[in-house]
N, C-alpha and C. Protein backbone atom coordinates (compact mmCIF):
# COMPACT_ATOMS: atom_id res chain seq x y z
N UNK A 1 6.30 6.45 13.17
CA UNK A 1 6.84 5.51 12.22
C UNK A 1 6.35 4.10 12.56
N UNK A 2 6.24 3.13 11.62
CA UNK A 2 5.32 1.78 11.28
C UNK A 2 5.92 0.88 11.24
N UNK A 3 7.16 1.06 10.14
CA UNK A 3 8.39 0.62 10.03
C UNK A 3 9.55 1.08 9.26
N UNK A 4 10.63 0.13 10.22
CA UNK A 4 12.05 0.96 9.69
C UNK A 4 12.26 0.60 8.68
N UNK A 5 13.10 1.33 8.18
CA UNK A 5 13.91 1.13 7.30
C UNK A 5 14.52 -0.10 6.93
N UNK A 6 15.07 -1.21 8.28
CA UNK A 6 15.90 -2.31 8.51
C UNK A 6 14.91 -3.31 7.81
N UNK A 7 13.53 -3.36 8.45
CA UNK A 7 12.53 -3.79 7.69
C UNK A 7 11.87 -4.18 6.63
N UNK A 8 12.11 -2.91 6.22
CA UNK A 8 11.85 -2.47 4.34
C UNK A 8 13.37 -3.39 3.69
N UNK A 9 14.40 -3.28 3.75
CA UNK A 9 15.18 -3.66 3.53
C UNK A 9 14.65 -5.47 3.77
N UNK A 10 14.29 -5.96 5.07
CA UNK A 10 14.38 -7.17 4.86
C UNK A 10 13.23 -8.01 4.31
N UNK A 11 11.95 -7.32 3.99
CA UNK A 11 11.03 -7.54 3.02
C UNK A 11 11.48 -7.56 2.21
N UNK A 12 12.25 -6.60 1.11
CA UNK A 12 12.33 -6.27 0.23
C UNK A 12 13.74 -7.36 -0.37
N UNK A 13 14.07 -8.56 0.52
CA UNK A 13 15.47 -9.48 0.22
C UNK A 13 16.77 -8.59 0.51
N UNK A 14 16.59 -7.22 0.74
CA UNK A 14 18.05 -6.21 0.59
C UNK A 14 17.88 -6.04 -1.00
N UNK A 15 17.07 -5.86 -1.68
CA UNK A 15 17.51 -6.07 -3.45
C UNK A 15 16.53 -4.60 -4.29
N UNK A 16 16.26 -3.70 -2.90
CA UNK A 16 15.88 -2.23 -3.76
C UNK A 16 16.73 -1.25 -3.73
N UNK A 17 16.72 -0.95 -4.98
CA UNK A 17 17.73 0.63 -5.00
C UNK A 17 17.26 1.68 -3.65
N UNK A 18 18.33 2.37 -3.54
CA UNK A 18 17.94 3.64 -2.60
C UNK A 18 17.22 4.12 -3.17
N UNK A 19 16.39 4.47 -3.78
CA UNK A 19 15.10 5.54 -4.18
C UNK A 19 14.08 4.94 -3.89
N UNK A 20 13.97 3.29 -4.62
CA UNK A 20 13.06 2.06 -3.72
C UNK A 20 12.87 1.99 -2.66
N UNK A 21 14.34 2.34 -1.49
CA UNK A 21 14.07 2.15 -0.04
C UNK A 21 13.26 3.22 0.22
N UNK A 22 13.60 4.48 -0.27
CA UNK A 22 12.87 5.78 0.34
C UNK A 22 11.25 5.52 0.01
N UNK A 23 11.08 5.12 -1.08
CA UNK A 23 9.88 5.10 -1.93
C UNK A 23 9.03 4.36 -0.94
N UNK A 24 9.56 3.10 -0.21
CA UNK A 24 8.68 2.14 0.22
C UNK A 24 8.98 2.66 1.54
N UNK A 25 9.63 3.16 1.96
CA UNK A 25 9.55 3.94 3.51
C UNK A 25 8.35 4.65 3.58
N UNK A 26 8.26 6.01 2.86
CA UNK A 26 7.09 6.57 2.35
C UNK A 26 5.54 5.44 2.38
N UNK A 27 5.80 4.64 1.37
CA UNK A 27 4.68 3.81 1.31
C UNK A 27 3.93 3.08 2.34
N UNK A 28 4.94 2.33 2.95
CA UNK A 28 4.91 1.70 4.59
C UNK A 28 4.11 2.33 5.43
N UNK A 29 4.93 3.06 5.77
CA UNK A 29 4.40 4.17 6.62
C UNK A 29 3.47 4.90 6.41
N UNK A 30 3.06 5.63 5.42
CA UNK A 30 1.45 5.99 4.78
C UNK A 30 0.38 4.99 5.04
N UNK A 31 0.77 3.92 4.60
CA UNK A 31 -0.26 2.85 4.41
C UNK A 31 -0.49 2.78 6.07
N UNK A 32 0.73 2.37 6.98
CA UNK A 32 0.16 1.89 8.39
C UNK A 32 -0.24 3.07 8.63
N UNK A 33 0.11 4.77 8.84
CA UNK A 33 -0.81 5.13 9.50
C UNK A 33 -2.00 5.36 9.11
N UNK A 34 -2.22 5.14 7.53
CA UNK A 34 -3.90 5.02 7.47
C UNK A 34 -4.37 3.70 7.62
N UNK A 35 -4.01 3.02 7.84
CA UNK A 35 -4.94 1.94 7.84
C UNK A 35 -4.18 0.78 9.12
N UNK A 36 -3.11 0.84 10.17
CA UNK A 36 -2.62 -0.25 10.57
C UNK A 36 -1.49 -0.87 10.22
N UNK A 37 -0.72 -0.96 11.17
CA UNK A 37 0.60 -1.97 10.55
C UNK A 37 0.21 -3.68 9.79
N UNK A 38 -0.64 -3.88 10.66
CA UNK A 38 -0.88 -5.39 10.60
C UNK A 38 -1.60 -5.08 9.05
N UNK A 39 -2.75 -3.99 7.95
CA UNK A 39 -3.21 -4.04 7.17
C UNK A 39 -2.25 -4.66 6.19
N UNK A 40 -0.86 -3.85 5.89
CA UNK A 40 -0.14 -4.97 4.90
C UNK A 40 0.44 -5.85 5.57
N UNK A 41 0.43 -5.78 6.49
CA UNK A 41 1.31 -7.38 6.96
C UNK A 41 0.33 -8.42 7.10
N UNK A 42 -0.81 -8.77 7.08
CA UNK A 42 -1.54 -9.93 7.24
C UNK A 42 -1.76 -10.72 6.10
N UNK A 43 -2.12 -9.89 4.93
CA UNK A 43 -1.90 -11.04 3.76
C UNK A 43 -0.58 -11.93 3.45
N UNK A 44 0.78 -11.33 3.73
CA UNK A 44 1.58 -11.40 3.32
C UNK A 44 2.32 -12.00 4.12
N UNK A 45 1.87 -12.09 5.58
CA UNK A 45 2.97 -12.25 7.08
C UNK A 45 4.02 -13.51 6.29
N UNK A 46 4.91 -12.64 6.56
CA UNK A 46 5.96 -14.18 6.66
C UNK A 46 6.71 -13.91 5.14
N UNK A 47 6.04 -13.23 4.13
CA UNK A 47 6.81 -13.04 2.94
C UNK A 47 7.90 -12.38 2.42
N UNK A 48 8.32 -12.34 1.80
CA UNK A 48 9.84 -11.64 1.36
C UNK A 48 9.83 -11.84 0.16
N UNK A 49 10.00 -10.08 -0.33
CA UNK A 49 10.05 -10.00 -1.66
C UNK A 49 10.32 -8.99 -2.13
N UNK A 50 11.15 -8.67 -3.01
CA UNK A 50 11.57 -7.13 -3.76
C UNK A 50 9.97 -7.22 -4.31
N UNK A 51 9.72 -8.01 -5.66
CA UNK A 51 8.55 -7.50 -6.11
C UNK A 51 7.13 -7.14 -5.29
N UNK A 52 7.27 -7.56 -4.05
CA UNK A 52 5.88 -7.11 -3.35
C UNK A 52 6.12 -5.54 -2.99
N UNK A 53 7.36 -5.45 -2.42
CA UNK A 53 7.36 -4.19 -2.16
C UNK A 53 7.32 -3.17 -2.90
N UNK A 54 7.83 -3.42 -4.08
CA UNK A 54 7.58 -2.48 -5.22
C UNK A 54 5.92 -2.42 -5.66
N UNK A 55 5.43 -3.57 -5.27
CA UNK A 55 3.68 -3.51 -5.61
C UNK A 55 3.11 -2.42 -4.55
N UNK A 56 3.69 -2.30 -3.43
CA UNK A 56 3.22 -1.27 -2.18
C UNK A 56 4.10 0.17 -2.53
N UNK A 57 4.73 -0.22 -3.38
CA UNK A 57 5.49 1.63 -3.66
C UNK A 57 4.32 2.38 -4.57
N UNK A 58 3.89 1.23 -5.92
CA UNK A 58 2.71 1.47 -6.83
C UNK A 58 1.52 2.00 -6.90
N UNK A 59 1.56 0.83 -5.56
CA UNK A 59 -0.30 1.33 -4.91
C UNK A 59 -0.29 2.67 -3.82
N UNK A 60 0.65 2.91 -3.38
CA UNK A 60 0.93 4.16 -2.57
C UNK A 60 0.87 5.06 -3.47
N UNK A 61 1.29 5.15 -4.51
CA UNK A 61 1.60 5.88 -5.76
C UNK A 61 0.21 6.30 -6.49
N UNK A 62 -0.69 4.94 -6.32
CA UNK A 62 -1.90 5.04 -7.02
C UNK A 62 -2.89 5.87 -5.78
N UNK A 63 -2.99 5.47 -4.61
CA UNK A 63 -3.40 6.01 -3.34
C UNK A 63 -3.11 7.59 -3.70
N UNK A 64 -1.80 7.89 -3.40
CA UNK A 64 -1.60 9.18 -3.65
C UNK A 64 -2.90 10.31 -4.66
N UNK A 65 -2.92 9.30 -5.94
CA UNK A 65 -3.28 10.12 -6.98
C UNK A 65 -4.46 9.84 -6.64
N UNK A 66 -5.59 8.89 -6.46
CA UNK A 66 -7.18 9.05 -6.20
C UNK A 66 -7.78 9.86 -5.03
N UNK A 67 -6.64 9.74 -3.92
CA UNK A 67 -7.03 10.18 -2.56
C UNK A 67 -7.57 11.41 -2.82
N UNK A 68 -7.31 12.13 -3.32
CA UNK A 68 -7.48 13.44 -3.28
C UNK A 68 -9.23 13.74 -4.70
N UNK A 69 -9.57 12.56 -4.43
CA UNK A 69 -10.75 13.07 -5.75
C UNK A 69 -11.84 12.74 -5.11
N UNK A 70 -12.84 13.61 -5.43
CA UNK A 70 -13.92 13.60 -5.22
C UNK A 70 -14.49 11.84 -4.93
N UNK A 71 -15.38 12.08 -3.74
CA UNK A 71 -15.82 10.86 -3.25
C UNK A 71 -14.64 9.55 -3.06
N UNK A 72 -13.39 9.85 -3.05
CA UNK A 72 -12.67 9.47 -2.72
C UNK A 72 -12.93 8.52 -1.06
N UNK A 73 -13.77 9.09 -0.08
CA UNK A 73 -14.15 8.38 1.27
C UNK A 73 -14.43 7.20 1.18
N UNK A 74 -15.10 6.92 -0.26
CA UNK A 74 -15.69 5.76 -0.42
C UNK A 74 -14.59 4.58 -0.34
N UNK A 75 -13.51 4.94 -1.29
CA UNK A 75 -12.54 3.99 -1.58
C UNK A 75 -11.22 4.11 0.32
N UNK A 76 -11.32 4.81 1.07
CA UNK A 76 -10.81 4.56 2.09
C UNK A 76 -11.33 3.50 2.70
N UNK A 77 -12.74 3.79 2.72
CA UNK A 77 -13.81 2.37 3.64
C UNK A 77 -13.43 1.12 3.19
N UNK A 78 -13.51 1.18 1.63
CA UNK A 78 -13.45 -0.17 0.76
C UNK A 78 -11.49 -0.52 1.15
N UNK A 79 -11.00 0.15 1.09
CA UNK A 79 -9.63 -0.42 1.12
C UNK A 79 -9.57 -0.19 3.15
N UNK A 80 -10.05 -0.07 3.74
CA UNK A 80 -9.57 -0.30 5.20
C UNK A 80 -9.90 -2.38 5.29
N UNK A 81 -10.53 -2.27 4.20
CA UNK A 81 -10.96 -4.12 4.78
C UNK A 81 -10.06 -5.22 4.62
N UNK A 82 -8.80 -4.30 4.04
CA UNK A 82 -7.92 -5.45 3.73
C UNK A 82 -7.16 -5.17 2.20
N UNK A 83 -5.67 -5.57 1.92
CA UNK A 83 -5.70 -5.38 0.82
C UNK A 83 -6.13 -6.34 -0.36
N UNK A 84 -6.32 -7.27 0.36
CA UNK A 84 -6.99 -8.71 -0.88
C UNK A 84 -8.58 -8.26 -1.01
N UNK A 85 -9.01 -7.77 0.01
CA UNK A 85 -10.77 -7.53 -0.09
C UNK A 85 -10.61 -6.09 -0.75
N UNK A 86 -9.71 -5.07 0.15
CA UNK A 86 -10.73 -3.75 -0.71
C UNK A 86 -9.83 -3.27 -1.66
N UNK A 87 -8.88 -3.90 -1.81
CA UNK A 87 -7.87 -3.21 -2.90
C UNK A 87 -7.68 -4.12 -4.32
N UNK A 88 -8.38 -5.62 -4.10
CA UNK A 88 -8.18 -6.68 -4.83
C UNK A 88 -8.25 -6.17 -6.79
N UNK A 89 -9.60 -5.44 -7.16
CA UNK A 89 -10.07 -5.16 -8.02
C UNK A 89 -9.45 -3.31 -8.04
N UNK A 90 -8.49 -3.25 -8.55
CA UNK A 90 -8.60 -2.29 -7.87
C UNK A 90 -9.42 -1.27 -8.99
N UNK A 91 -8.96 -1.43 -10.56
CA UNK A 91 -9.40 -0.89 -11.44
C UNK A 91 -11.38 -0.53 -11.28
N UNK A 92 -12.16 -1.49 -11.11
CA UNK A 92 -13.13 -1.56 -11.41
C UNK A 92 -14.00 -0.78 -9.79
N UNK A 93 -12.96 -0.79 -9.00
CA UNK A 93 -13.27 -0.24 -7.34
C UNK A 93 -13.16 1.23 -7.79
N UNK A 94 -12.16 1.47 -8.87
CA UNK A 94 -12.44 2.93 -8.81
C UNK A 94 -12.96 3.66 -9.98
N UNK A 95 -13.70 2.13 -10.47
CA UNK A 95 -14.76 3.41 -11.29
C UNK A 95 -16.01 3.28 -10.67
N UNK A 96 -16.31 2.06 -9.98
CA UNK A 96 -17.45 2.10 -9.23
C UNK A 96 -17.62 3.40 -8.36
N UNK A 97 -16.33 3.61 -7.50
CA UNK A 97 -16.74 4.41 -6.76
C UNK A 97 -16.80 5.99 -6.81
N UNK A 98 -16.25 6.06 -7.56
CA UNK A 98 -16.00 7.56 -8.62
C UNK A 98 -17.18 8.14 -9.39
N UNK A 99 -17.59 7.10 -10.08
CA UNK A 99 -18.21 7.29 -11.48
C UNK A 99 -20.14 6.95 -10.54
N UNK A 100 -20.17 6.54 -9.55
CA UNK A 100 -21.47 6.42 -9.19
C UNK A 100 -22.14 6.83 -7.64
């Protein structure tokens, strides 16, 4: 585990439903062990926000569904660089990397 729960909660202001907390537990934790705790915490260090965290429940959500597709490796490389660098675009990252 990456981070607790207590955590998620204090990113998140205390202001996500329980399905939110689970959701972004899940997410958290996916994300650090593929990529690092510090990967979402460096853009963001220091922030607090229900809506960010719900942006990391989304993209876990979206992660979920590409991971598993063909040439998919590509978009791990591109998103290990950061989420402002490899996740920034994200639409056009995954037709580039899909579609060519």
């Amino acid at each position: 585990m990456t981070f607790s729960i207590e955590e998620i909660q204090e990113f998140g202001l205390r202001q996500l439903t329980s399905l939110e907390l689970e959701e972004a537990f899940e997410a958290f934790n996916g994300f650090g062990s593929l990529f690092g705790r510090d990967w979402l915490e460096s853009p963001y260090r220091g922030m607090q926000s229900a809506w960010l965290v719900r942006w990391v429940i989304t993209l876990w959500r979206d992660w979920r569904t590409i991971s598993n597709l063909p040439k998919s490796g590509k978009l791990i490389e591109r998103w290990r660089s950061g989420l402002n660098e490899g996740v920034g675009n994200l639409g056009s990252r995954l037709v580039s990397c899909i579609g060519g």
